[in-house]
Protein backbone atom coordinates (compact mmCIF):
# COMPACT_ATOMS: atom_id res chain seq x y z
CA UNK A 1 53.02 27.09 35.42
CA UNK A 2 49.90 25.10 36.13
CA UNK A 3 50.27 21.32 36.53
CA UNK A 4 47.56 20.22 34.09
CA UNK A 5 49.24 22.31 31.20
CA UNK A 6 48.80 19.15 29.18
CA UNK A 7 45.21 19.15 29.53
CA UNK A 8 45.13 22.59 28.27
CA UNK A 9 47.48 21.85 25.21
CA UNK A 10 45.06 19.20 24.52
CA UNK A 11 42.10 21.22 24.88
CA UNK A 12 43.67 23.64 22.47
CA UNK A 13 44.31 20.97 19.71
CA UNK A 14 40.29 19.85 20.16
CA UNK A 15 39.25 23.80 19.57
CA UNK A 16 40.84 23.88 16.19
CA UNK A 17 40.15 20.70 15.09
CA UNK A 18 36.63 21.28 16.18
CA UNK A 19 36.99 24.90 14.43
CA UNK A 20 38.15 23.36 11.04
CA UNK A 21 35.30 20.86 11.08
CA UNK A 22 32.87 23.43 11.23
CA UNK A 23 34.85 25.12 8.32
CA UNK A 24 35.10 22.75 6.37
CA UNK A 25 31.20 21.91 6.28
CA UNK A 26 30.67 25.49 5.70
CA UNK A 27 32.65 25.43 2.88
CA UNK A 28 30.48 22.46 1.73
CA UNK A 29 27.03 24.23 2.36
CA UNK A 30 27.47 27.55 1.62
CA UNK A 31 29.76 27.93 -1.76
CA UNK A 32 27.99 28.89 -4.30
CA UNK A 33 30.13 27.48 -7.16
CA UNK A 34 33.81 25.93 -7.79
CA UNK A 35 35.83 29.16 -7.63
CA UNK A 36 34.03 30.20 -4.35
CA UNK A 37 34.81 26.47 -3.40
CA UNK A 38 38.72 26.27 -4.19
CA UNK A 39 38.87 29.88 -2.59
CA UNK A 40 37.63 28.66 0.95
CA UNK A 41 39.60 25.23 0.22
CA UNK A 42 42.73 27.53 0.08
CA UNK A 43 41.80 29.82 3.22
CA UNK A 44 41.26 26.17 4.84
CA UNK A 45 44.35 24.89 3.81
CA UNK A 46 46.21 27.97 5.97
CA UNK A 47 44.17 27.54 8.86
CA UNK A 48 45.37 24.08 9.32
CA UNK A 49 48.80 25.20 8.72
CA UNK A 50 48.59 28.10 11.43
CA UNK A 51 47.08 25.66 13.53
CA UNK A 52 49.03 22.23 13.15
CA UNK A 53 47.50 19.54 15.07
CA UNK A 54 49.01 16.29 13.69
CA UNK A 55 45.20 14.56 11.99
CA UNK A 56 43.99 18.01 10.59
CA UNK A 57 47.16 17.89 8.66
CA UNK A 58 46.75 14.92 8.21
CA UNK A 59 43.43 15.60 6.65
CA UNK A 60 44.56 19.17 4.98
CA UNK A 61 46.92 16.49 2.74
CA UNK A 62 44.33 13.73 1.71
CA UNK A 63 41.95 16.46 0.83
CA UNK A 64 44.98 18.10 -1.28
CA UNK A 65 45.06 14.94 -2.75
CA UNK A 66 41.57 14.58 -3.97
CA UNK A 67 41.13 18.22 -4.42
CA UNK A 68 40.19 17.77 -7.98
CA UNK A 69 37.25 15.52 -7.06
CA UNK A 70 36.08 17.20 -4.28
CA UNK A 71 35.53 20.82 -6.25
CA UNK A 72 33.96 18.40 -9.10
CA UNK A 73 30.90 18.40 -6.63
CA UNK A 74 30.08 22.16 -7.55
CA UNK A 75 30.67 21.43 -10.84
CA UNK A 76 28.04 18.34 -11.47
CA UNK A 77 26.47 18.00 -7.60
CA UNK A 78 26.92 14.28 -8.17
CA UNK A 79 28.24 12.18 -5.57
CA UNK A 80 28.51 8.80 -5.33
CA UNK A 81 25.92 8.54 -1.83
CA UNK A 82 23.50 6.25 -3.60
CA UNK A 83 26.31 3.41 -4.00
CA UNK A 84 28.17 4.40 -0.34
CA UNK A 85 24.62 3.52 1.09
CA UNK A 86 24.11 0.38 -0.78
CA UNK A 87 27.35 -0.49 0.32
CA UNK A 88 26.78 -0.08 3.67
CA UNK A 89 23.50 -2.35 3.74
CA UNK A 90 25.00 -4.90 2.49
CA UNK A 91 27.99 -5.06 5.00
CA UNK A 92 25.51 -4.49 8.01
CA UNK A 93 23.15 -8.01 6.30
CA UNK A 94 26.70 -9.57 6.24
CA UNK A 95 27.41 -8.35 9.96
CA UNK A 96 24.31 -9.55 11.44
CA UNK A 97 24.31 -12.63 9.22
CA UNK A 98 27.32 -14.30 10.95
CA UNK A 99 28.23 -16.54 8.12
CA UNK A 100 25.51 -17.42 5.35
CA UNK A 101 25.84 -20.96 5.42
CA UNK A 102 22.91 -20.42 2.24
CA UNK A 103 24.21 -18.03 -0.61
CA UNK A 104 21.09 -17.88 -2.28
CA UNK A 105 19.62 -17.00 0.83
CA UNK A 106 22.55 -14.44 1.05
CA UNK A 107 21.52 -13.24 -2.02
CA UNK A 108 17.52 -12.84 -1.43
CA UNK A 109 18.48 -10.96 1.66
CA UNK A 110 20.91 -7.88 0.38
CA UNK A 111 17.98 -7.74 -2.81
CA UNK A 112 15.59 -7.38 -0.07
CA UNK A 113 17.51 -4.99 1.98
CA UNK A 114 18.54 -3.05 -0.55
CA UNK A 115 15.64 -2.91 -2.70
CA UNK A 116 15.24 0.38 -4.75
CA UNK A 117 13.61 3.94 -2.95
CA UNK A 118 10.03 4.28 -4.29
CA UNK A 119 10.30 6.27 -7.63
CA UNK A 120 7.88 9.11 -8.91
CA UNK A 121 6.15 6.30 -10.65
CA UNK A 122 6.05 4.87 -14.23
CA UNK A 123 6.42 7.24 -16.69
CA UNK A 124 2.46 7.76 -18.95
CA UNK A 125 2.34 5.03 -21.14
CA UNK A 126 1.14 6.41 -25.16
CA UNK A 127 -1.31 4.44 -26.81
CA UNK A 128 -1.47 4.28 -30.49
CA UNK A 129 -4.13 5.43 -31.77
CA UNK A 130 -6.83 3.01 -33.61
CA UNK A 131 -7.37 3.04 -36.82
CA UNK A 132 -10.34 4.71 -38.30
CA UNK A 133 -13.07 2.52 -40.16
């Protein structure tokens, strides 16, 4: 037996956590719709139980637990990315603000940072038309 048979067991452990990451993102990009979805959700869920290192079970049971929202995506393809990203500005203004001592300057700086993606533009604006004489 080889004295670093730790290192291997831990080696082992990365491979198939690193293996049902890259599943797991497959199943993301590549189904087509919410059957195809819950189908390589289930094959998922086996992998991690043929292979169980303690946080990919971990994660196999939190993603159980949202299942239903997580195969909404095919349904709809809304997600909720807009608001996570908001929400992450305004942490990062708080971070580097160490401690407003201003709010309203608190304020004027998450509007700033946070101010909405350029749109397409206005929509065409309809002008009556003027009456005849």
């Amino acid at each position: 037996m080889r004295a670093d048979s730790g290192s291997d067991a831990l080696e082992s452990e990365l491979l198939w956590t690193w293996a049902a990451t890259q599943h797991l993102t497959d199943l993301h990009d590549h189904s087509f719709d919410r059957a195809h979805a819950h189908h390589q959700l289930l094959w998922w869920y086996g992998f991690v139980a043929d292979h169980p290192v303690p946080e990919l079970v971990t994660l196999a049971t939190t993603i159980s637990a949202w299942e239903a929202e997580l195969l909404a995506y095919f349904d709809t393809a809304a997600t909720n990315g807009r608001t996570e990203g908001v929400n992450r500005l305004i942490k990062h203004v708080k971070r580097i603000g160490f401690g407003f001592t201003n709010t309203g300057n608190y304020k004027l700086r998450i509007l700033y940072r946070c101010r909405p993606l350029p749109s397409s533009g206005p929509a065409p604006a309809y002008t009556a038309a003027a009456p005849s004489s």
